[in-house]
N, C-alpha and C. Protein backbone atom coordinates (compact mmCIF):
# COMPACT_ATOMS: atom_id res chain seq x y z
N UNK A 1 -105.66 -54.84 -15.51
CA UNK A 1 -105.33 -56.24 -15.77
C UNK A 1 -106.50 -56.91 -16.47
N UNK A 2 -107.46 -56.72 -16.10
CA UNK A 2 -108.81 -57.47 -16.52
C UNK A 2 -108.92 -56.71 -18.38
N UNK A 3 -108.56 -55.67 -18.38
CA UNK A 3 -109.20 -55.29 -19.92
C UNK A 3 -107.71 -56.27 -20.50
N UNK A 4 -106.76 -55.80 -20.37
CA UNK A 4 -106.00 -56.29 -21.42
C UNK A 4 -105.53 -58.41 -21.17
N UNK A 5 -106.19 -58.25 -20.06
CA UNK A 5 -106.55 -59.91 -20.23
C UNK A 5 -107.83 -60.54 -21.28
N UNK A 6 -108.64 -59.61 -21.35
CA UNK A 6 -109.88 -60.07 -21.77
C UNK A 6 -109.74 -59.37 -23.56
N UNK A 7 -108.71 -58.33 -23.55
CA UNK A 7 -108.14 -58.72 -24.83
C UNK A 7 -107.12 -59.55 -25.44
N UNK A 8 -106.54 -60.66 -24.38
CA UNK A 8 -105.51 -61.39 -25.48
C UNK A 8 -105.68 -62.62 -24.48
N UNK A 9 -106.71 -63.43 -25.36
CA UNK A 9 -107.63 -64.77 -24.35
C UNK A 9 -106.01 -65.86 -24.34
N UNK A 10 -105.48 -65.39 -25.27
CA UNK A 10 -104.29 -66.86 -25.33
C UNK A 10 -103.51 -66.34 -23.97
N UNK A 11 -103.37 -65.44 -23.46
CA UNK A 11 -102.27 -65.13 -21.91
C UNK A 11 -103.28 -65.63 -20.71
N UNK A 12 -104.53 -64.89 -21.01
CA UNK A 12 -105.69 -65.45 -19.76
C UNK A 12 -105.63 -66.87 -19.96
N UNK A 13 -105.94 -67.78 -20.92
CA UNK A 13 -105.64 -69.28 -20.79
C UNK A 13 -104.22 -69.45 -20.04
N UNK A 14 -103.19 -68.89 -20.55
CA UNK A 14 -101.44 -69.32 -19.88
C UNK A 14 -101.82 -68.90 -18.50
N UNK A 15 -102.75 -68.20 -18.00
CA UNK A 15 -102.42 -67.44 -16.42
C UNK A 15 -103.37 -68.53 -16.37
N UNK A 16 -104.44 -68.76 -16.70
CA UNK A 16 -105.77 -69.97 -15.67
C UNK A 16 -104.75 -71.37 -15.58
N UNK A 17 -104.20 -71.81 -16.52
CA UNK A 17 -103.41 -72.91 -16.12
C UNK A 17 -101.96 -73.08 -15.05
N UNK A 18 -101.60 -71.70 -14.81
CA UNK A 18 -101.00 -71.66 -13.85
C UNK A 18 -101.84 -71.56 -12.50
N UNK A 19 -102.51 -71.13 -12.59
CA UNK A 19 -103.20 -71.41 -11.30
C UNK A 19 -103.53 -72.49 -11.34
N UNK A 20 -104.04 -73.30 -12.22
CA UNK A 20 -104.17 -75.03 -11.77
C UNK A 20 -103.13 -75.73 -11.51
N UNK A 21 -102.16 -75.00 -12.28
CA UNK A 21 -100.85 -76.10 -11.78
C UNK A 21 -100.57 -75.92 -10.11
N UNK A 22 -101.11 -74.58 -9.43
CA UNK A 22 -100.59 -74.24 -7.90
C UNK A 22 -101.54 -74.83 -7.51
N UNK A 23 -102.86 -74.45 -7.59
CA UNK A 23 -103.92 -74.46 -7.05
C UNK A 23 -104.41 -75.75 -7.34
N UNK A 24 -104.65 -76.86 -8.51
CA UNK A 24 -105.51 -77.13 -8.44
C UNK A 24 -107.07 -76.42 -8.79
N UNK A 25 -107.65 -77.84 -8.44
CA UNK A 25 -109.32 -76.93 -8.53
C UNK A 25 -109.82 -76.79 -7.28
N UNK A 26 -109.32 -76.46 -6.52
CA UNK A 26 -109.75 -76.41 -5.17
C UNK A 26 -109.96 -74.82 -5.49
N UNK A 27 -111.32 -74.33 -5.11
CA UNK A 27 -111.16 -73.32 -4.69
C UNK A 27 -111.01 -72.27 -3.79
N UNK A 28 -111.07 -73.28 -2.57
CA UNK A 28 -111.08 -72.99 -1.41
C UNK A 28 -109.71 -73.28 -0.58
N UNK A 29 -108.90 -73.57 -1.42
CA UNK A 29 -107.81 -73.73 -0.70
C UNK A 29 -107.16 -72.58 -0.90
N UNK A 30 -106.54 -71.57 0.67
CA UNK A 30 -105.98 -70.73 0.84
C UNK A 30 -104.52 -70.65 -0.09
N UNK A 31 -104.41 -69.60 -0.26
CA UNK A 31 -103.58 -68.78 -1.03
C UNK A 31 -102.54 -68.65 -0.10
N UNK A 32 -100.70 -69.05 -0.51
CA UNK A 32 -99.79 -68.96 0.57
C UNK A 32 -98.81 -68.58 0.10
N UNK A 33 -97.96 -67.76 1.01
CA UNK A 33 -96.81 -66.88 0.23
C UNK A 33 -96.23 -68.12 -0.62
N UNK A 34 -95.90 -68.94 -0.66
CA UNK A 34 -95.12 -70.04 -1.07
C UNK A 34 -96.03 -70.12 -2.22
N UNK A 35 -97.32 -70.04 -2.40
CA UNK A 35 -98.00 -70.39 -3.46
C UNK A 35 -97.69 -68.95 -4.71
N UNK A 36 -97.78 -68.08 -3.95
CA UNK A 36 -97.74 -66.66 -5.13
C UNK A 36 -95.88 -66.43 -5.34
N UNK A 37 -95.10 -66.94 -4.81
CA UNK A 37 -94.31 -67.23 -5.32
C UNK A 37 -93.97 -68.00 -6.51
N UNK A 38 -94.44 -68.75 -6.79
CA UNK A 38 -94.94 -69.36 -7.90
C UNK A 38 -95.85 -69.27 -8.95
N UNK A 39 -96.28 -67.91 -8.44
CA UNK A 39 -97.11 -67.01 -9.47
C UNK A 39 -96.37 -66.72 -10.59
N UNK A 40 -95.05 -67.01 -11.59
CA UNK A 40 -94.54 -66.07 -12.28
C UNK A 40 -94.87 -65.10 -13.33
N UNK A 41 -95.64 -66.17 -14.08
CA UNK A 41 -96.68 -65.79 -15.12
C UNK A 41 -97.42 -64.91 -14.52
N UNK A 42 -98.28 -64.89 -13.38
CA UNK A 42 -99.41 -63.65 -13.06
C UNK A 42 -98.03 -62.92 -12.80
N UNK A 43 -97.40 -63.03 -11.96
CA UNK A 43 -96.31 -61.44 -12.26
C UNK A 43 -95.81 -60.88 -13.54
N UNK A 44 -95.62 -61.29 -14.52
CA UNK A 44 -95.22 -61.33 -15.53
C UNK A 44 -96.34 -60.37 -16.32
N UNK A 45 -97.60 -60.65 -16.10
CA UNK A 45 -98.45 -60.09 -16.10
C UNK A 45 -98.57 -59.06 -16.34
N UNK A 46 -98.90 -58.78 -15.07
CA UNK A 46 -99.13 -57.61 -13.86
C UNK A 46 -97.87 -56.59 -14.21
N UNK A 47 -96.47 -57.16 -14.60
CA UNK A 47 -95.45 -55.97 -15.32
C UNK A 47 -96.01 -55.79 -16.85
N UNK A 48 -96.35 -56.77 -17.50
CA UNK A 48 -96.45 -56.04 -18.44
C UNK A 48 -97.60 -55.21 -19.11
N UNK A 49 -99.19 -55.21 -17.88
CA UNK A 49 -99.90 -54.39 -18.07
C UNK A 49 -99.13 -53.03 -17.36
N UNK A 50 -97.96 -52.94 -16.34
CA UNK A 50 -97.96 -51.73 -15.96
C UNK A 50 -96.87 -50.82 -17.51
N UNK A 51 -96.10 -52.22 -17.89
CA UNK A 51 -95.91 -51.36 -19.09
C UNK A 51 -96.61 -50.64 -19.91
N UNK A 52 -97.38 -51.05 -20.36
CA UNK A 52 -98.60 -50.49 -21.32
C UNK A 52 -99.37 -49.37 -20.55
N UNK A 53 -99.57 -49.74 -19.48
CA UNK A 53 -100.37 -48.57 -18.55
C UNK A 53 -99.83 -48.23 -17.22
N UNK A 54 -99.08 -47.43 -17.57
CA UNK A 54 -98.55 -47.66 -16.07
C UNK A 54 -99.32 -46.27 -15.12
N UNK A 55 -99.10 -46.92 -13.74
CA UNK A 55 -100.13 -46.10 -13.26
C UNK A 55 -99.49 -44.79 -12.59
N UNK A 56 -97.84 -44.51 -12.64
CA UNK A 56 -97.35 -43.35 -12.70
C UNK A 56 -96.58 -42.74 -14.09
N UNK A 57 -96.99 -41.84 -14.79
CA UNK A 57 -96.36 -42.23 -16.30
C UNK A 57 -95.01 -41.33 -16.23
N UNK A 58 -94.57 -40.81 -15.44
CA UNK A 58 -93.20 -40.04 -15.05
C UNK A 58 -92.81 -40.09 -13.65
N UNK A 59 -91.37 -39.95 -13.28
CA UNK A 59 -90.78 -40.14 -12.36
C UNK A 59 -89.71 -38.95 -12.15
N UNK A 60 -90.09 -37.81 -11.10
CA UNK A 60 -88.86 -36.59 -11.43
C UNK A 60 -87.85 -36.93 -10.19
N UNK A 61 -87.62 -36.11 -10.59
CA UNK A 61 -85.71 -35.74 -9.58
C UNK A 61 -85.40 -34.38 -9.84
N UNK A 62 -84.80 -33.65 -8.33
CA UNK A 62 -84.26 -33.03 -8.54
C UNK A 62 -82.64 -32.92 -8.17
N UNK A 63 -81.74 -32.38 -8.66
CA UNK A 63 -80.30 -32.68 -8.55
C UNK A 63 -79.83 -31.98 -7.55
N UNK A 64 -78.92 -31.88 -6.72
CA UNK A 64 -78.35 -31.43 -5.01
C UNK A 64 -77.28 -30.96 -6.11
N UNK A 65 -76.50 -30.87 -7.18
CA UNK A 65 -75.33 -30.08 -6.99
C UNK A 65 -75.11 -29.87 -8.88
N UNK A 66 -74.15 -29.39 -9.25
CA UNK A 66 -74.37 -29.07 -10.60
C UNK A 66 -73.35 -30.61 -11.51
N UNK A 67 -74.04 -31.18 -12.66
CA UNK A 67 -73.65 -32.07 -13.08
C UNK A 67 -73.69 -32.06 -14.81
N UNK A 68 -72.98 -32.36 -15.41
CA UNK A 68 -73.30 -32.73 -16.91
C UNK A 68 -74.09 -33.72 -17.11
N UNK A 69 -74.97 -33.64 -17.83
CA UNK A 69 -75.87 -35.03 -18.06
C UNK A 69 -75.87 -34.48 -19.72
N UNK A 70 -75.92 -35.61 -20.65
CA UNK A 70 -75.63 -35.34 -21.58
C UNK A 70 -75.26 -34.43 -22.49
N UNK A 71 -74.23 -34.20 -22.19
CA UNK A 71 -73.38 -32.91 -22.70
C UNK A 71 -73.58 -31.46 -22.38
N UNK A 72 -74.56 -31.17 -21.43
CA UNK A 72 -74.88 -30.02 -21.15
C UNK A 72 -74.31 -30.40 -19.37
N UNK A 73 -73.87 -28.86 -18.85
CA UNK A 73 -73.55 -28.40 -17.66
C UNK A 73 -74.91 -28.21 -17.38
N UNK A 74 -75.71 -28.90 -15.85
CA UNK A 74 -77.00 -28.42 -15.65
C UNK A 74 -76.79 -28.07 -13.77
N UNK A 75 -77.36 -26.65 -13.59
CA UNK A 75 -76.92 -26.28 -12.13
C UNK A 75 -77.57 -27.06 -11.12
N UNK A 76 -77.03 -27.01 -9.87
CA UNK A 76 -77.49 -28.19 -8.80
C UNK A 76 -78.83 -27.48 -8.59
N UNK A 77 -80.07 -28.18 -8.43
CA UNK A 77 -81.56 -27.59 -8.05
C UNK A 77 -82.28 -28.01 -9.58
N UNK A 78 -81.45 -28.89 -10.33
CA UNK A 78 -82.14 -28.38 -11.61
C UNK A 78 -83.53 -29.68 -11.43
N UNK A 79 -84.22 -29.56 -12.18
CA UNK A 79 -85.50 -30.30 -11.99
C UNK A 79 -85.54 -31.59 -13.46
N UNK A 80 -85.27 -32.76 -13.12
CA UNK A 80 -85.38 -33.71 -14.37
C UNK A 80 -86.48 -34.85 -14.52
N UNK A 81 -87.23 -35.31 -15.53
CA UNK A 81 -88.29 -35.56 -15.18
C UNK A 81 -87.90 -36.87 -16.34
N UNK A 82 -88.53 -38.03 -15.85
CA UNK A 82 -88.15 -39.17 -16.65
C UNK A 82 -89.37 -39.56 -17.06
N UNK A 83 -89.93 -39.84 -18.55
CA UNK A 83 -90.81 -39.79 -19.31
C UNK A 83 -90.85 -41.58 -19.17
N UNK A 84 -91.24 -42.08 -17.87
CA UNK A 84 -90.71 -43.99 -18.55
C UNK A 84 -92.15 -44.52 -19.14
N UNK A 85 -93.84 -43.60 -19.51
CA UNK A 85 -94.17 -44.08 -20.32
C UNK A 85 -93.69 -44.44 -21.70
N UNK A 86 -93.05 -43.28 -21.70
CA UNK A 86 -92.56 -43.38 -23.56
C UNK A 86 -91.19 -44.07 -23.77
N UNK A 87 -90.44 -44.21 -22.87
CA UNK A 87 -89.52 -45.50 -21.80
C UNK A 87 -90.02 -47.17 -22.26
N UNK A 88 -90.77 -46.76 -21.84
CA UNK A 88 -91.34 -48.86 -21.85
C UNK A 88 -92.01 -48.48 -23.31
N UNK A 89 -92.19 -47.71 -23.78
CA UNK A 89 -92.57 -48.23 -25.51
C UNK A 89 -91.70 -47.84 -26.39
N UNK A 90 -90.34 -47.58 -25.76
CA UNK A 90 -89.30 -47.71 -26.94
C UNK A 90 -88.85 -48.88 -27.23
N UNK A 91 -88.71 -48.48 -28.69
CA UNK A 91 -88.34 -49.87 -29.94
C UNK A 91 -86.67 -50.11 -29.30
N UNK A 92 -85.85 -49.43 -28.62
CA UNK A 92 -84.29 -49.62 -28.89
C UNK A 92 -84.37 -49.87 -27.27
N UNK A 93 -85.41 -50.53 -26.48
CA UNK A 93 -85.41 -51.06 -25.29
C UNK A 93 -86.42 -52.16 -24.87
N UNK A 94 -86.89 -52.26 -26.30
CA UNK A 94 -88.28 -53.07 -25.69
C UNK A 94 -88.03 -54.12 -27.40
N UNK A 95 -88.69 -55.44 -27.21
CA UNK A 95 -89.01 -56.36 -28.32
C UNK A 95 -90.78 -55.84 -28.44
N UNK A 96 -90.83 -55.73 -29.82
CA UNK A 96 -92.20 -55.34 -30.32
C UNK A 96 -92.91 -54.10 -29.17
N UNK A 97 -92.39 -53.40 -29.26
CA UNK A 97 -93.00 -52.68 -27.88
C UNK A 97 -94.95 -51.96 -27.84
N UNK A 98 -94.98 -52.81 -28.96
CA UNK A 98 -96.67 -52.00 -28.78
C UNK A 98 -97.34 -53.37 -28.74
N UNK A 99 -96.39 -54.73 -28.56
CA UNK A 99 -97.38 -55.63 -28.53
C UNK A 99 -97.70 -55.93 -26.80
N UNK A 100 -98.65 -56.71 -26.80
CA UNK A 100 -98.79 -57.10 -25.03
C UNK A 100 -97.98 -58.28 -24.87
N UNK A 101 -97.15 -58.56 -24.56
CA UNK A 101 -96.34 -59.72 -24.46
C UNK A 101 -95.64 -59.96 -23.01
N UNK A 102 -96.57 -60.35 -21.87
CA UNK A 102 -95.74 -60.92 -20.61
C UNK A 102 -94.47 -61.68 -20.48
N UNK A 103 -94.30 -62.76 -22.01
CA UNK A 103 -92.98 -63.30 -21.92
C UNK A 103 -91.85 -62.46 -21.55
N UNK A 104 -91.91 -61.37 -22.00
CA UNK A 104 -91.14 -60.24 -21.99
C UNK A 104 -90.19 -60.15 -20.49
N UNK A 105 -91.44 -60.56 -19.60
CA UNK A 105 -90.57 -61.01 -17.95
C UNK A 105 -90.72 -62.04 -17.23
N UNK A 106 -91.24 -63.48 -18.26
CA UNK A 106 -91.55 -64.40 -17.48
C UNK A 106 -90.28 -65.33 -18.31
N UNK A 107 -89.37 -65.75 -17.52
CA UNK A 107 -88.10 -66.40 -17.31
C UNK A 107 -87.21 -65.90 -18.32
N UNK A 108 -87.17 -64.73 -19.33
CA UNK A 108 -86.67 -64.50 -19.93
C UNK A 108 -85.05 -64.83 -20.09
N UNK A 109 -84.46 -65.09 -19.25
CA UNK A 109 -82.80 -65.53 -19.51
C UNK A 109 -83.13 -67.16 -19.97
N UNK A 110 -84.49 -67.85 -19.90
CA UNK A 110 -84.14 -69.24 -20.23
C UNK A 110 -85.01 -69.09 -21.67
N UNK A 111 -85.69 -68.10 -22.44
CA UNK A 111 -86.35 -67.71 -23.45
C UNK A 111 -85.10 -68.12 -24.91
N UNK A 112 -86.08 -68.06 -25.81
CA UNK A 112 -85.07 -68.11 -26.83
C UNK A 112 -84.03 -67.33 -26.97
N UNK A 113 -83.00 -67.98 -27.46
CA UNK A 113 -81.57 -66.69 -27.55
C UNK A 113 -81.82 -65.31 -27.81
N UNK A 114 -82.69 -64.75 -28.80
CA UNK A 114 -82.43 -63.93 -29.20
C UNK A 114 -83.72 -62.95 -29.21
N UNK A 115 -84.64 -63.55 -28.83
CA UNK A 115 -86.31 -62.97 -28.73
C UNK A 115 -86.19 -61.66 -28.17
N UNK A 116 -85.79 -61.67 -26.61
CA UNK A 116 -85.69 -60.66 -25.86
C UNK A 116 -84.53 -59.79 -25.60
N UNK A 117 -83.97 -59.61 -26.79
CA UNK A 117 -82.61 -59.37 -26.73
C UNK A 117 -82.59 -57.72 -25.78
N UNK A 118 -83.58 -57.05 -26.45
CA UNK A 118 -83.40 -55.14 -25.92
C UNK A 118 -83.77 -55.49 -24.40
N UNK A 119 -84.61 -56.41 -23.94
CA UNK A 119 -85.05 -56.78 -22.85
C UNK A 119 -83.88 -56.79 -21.81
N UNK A 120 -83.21 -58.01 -22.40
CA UNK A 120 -82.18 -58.35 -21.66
C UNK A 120 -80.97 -57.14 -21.26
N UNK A 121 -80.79 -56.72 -22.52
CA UNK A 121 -79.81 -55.84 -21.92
C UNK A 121 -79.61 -54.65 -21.06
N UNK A 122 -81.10 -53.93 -21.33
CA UNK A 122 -81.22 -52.67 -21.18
C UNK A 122 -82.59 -52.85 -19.83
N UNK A 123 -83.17 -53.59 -19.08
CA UNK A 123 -84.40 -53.96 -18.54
C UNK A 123 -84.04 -52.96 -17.19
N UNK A 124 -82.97 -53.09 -17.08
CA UNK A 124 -83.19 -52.04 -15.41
C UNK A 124 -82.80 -50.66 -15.61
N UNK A 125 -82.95 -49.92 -16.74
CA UNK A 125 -83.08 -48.65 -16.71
C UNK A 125 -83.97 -48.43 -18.12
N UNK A 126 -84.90 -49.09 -18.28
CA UNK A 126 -86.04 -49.36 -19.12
C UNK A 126 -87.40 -49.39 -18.64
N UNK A 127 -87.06 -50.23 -17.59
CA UNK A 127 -88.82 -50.58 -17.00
C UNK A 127 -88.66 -49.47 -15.25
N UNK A 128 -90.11 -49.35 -15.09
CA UNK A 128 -90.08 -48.87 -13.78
C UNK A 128 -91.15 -48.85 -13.35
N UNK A 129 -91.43 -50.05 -12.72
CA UNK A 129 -92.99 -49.53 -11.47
C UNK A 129 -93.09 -49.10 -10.32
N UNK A 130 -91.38 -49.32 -9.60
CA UNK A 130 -92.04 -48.75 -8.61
C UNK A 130 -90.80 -47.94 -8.47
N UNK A 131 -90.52 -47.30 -9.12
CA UNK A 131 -89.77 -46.12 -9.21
C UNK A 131 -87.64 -47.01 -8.91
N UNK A 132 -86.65 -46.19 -8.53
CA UNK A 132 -85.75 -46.82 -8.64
C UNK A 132 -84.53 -46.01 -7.67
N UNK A 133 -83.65 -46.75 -7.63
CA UNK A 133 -82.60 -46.18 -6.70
C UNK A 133 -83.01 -46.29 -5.00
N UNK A 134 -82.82 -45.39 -4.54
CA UNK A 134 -83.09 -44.75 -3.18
C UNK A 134 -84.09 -44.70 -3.03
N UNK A 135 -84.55 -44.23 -3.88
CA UNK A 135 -86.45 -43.76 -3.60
C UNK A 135 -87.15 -44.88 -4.23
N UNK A 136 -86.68 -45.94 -4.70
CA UNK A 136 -87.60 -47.00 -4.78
C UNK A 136 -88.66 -47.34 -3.72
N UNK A 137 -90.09 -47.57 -3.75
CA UNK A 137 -91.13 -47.56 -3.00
C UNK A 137 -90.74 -48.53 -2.28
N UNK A 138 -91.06 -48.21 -0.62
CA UNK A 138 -90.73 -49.27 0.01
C UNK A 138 -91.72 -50.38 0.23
N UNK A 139 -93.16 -49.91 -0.59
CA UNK A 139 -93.92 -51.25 -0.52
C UNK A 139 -94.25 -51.70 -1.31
N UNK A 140 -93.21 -51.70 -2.14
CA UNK A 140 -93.52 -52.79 -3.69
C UNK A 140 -93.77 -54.05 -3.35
N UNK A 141 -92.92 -54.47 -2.67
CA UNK A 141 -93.19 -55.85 -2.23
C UNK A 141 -94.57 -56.61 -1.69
N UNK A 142 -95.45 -55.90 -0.92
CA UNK A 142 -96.52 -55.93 -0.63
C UNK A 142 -97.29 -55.56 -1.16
N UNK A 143 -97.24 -54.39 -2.32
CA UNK A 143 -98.39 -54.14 -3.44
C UNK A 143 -98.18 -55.23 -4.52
N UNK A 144 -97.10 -56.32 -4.83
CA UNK A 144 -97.31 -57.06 -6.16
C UNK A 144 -97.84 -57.87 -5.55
N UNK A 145 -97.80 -58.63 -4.04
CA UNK A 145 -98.14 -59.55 -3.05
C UNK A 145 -99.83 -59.55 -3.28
N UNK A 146 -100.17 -58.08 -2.78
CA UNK A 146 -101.66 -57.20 -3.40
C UNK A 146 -102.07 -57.56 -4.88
N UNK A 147 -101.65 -57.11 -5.56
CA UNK A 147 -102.00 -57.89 -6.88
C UNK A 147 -102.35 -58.64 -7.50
N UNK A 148 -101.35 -60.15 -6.95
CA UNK A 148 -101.01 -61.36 -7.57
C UNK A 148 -102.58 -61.93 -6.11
N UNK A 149 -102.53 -61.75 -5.43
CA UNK A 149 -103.87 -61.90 -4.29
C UNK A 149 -105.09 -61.45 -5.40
N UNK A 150 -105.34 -60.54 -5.41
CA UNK A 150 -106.50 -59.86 -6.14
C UNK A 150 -106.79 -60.18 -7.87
N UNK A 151 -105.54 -60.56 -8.27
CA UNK A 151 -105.65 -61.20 -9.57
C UNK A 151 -105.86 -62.67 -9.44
N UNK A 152 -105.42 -63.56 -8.63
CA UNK A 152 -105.60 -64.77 -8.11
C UNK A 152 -107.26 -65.23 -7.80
N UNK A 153 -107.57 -64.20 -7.14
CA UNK A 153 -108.49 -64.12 -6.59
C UNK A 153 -109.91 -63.83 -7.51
N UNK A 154 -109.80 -63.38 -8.76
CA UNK A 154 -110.58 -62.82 -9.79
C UNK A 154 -110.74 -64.10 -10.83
N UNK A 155 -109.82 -64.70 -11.18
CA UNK A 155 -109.75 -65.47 -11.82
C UNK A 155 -109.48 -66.98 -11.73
N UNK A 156 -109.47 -67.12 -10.66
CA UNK A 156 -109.16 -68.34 -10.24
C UNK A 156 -110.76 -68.78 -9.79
N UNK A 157 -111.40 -67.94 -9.57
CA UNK A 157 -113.09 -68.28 -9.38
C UNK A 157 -113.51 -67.36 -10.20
N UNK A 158 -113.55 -67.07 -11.20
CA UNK A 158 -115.15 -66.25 -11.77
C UNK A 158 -114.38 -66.25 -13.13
N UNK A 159 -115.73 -66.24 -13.79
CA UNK A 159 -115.21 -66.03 -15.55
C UNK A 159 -115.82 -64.27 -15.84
N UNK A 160 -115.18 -64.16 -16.39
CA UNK A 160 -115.25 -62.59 -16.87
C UNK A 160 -115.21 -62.15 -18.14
N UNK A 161 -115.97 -61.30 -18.52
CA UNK A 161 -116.29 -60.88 -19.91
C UNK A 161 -116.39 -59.32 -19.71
N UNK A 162 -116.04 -58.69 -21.13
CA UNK A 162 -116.03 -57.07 -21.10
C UNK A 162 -117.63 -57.18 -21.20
N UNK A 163 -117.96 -55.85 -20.92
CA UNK A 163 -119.01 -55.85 -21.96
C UNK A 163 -119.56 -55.58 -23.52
N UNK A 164 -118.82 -54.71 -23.38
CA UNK A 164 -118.17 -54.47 -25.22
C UNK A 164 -116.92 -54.64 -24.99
N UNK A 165 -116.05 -55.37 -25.95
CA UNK A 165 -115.06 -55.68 -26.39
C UNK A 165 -114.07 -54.71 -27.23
N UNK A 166 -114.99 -53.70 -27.71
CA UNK A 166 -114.43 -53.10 -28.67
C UNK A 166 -114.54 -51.41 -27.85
N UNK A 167 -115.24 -51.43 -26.49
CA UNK A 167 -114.75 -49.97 -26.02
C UNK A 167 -113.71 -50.08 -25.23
N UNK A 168 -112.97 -48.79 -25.35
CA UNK A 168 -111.95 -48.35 -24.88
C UNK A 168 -111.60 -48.06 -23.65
N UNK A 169 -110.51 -48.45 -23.25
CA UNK A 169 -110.56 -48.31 -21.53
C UNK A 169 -110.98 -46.86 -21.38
N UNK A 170 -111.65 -46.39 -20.33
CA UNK A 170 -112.01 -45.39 -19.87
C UNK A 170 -111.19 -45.10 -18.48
N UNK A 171 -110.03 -44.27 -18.98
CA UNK A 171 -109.14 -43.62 -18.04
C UNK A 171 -108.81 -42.50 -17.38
N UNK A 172 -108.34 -41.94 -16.64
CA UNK A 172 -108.29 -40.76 -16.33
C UNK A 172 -106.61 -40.66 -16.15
N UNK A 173 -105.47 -39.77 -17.30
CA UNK A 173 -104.40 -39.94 -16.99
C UNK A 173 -104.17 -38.09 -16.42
N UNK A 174 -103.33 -38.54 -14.98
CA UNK A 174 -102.80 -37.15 -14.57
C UNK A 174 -101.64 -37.37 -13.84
N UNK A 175 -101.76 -37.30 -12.88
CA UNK A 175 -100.03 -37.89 -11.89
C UNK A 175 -99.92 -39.18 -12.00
N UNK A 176 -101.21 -39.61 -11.56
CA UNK A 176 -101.65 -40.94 -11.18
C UNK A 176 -102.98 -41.38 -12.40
N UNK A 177 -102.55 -42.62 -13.14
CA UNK A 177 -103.21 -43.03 -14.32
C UNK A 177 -104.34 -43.72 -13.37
N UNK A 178 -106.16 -43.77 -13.52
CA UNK A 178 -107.00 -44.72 -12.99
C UNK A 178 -108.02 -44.87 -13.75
N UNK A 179 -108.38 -45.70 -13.95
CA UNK A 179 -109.35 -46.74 -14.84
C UNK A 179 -111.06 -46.07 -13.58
N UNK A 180 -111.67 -45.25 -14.64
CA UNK A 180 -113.01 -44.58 -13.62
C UNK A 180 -114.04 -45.53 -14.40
N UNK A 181 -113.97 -46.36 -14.87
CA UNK A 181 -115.55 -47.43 -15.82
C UNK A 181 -114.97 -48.77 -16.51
N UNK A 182 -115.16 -50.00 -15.94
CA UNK A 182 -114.81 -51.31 -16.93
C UNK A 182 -116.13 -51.98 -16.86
N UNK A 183 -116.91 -51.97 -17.40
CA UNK A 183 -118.05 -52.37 -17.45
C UNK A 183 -118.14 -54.30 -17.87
N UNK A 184 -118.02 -55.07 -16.82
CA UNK A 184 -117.79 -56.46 -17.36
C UNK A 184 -118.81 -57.08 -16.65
N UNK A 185 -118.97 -58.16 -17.24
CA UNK A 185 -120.17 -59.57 -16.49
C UNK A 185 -118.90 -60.45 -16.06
N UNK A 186 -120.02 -60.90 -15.20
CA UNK A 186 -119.08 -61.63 -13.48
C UNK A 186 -119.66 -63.03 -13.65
N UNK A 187 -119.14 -64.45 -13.56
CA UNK A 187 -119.91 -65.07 -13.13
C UNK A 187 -118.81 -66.20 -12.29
N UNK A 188 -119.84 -66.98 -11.23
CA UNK A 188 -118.65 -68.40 -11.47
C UNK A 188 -118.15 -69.07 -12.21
N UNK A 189 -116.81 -68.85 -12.07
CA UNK A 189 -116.10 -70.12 -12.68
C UNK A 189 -116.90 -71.47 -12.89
N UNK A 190 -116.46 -71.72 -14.14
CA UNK A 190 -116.66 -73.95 -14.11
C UNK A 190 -115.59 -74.42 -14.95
N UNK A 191 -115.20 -75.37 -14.22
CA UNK A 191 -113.95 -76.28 -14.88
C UNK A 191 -114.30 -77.29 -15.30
């Protein structure tokens, strides 16, 4: 969240003013479910860095009985593996899909008619963070809760800078995508 905030300063301004609109400048005033409910924008966020990076980049299945899936007969046991990095950066499911654009899930049905059109139609078998169906994670709810806390919490007091601007996230992608070096300066916030 922090690199691709600190590359597109016009969303970090839209997220600091939502926190003033909840928060205020208080900085000491506790953080309440009622308040991160009203986070939309930091959620909005927070999906669309997992688009760009998401921190599982496939999702498999295996099948209990034999089924056609696109035109092929495939036997029950067969093993299918859903590629939803390359998922969330398709052009025929996504608007601009290599740009960073949170609008993408922040109120989008009240967005212009036609902006988010692949969005709209196609969004629940397009996007996936926390996997889907049955096996959807049962603590999504408490890890975006986690998030929108820890992103709240980063930016709502401290100003932050990369240290170079121009290096590259330093990642480690395998099952599980993790960021091993962001080298940034910390300081307090001033409003």
């Amino acid at each position: 969240i922090v690199y691709y905030l600190e590359h597109h300063p016009e969303v970090k301004k839209r997220l600091r003013q939502e926190f003033d609109e909840v928060f205020g400048n208080d900085l000491t005033k506790p953080i309440t479910y009622k308040d991160l409910e009203e986070l939309q924008y930091c959620e909005a966020i927070i999906k669309e860095v997992n688009r760009h990076s998401p921190v599982s980049f496939m999702i498999g299945r295996v099948s209990t009985e034999s089924d056609n899936v696109g035109g092929y007969e495939w036997p029950g046991g067969s093993v299918f593996h859903m590629y939803f990095a390359s998922i969330m950066k398709n052009k025929d499911y996504w608007t601009d899909p290599e740009k960073f654009d949170p609008g993408r899930f922040y109120k989008v049905e009240e967005s212009d008619k036609d902006k988010y059109l692949p969005e709209k139609k196609k969004i629940k078998n397009a996007y996936s963070m926390f996997g889907g169906g049955i096996r959807m994670c049962p603590g999504r709810k408490l890890a975006m809760i986690e998030l929108k806390c820890l992103t709240t919490l980063i930016y709502r007091n401290y100003d932050i800078d990369l240290v170079d601007i121009n290096a590259p996230m330093k990642y480690e992608d395998g099952f599980i995508n993790s960021c091993y070096e962001l080298m940034v300066k910390i300081k307090p916030r001033k409003f």
